[in-house]
C-alpha atoms as a PDB file:
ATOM      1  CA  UNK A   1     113.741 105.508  92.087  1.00  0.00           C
ATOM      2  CA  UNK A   2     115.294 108.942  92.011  1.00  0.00           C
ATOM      3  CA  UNK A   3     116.523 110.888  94.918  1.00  0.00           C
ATOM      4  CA  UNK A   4     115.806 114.738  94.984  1.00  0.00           C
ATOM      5  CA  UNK A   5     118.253 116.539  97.295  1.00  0.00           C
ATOM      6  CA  UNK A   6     117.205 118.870  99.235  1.00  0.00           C
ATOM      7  CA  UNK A   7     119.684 122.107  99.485  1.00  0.00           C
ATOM      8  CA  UNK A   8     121.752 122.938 102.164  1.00  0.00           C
ATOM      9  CA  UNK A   9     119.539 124.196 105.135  1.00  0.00           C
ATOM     10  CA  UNK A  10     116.614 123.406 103.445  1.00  0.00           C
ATOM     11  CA  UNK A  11     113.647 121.236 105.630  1.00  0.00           C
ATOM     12  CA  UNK A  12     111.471 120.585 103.037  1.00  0.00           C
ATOM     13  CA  UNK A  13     109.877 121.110 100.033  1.00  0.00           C
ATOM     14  CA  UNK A  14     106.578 121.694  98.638  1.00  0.00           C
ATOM     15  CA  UNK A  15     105.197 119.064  96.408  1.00  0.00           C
ATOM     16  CA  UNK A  16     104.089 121.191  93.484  1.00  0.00           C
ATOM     17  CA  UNK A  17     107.876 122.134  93.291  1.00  0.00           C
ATOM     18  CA  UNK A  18     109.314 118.905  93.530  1.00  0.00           C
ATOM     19  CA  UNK A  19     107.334 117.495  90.742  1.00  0.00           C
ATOM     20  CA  UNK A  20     108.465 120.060  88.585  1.00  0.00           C
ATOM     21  CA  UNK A  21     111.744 120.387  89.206  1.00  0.00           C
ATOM     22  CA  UNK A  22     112.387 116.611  88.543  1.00  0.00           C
ATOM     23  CA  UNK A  23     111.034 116.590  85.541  1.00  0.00           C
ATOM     24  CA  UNK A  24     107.796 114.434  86.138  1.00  0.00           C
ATOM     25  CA  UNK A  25     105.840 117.346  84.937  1.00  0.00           C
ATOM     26  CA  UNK A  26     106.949 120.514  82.191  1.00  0.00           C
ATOM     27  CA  UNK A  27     105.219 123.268  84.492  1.00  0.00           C
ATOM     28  CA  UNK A  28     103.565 124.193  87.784  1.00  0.00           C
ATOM     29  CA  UNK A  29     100.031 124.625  86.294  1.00  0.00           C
ATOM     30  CA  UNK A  30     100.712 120.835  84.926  1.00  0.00           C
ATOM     31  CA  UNK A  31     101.768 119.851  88.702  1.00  0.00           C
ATOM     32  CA  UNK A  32      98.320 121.571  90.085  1.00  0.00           C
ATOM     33  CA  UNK A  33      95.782 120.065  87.923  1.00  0.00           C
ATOM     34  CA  UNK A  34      97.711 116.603  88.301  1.00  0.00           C
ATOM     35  CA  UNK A  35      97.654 116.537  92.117  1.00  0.00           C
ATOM     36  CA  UNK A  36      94.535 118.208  92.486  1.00  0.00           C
ATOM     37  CA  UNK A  37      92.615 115.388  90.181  1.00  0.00           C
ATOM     38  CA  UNK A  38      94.311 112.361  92.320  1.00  0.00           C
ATOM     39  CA  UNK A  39      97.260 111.512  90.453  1.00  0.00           C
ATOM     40  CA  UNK A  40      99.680 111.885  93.035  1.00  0.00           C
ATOM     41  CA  UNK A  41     100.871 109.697  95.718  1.00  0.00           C
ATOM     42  CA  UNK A  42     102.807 110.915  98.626  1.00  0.00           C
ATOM     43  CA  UNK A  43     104.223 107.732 100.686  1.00  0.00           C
ATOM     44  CA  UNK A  44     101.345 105.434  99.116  1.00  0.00           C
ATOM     45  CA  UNK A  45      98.579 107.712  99.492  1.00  0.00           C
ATOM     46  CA  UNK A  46      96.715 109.911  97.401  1.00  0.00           C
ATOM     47  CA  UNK A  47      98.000 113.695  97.914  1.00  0.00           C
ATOM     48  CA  UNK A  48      95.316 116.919  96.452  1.00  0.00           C
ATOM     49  CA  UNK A  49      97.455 119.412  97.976  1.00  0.00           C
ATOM     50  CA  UNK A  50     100.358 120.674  95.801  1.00  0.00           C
ATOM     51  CA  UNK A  51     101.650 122.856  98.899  1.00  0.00           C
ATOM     52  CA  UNK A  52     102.126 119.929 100.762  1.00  0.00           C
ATOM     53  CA  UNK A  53     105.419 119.326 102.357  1.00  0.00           C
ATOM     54  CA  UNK A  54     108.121 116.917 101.737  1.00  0.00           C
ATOM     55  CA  UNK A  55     110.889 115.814 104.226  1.00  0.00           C
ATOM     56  CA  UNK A  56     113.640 113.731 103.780  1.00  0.00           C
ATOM     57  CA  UNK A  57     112.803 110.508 103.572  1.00  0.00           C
ATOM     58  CA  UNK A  58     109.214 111.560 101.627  1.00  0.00           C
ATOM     59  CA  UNK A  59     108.671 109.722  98.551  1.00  0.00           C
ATOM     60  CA  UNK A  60     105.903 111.196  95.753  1.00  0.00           C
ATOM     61  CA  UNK A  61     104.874 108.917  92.799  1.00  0.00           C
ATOM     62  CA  UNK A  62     103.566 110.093  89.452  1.00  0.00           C
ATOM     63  CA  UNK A  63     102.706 108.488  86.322  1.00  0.00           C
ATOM     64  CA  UNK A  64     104.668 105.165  87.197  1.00  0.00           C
ATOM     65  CA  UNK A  65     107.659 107.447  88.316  1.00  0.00           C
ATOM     66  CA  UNK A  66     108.601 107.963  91.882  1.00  0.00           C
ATOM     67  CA  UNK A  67     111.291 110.402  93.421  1.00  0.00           C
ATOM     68  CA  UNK A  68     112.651 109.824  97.550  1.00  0.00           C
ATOM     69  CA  UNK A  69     113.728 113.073  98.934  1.00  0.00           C
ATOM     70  CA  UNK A  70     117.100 112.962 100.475  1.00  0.00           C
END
């Protein structure tokens, strides 16, 4: 599992982001249809929001890959 930091005074963020800037998808209209059909887990369950927030601690899954938010 991969970690994505998040920066310095940063909360969270969104899950249409995250995907695509860890490289489990090559662009944020790839990230919206994927999470929109059901593809995407967020802690073990099935996320259809790509604006949906991630904390530390967060973990999203996608195609076999998963990323923890740190």
């Amino acid at each position: 599992m991969d970690i994505f930091k998040l920066r310095a005074g940063e909360d969270f963020i969104r899950l249409g982001q995250v995907l695509k800037a860890s490289g489990m998808v090559e662009s944020g209209a790839e990230a919206k249809e994927v999470i929109q059909s059901g593809q995407v887990l967020v802690n073990d369950e099935t996320e259809i929001r790509r604006g949906r927030k991630l904390s530390k601690g967060d973990i999203a899954s996608y195609d076999g890959k998963e990323i923890r938010i740190g």
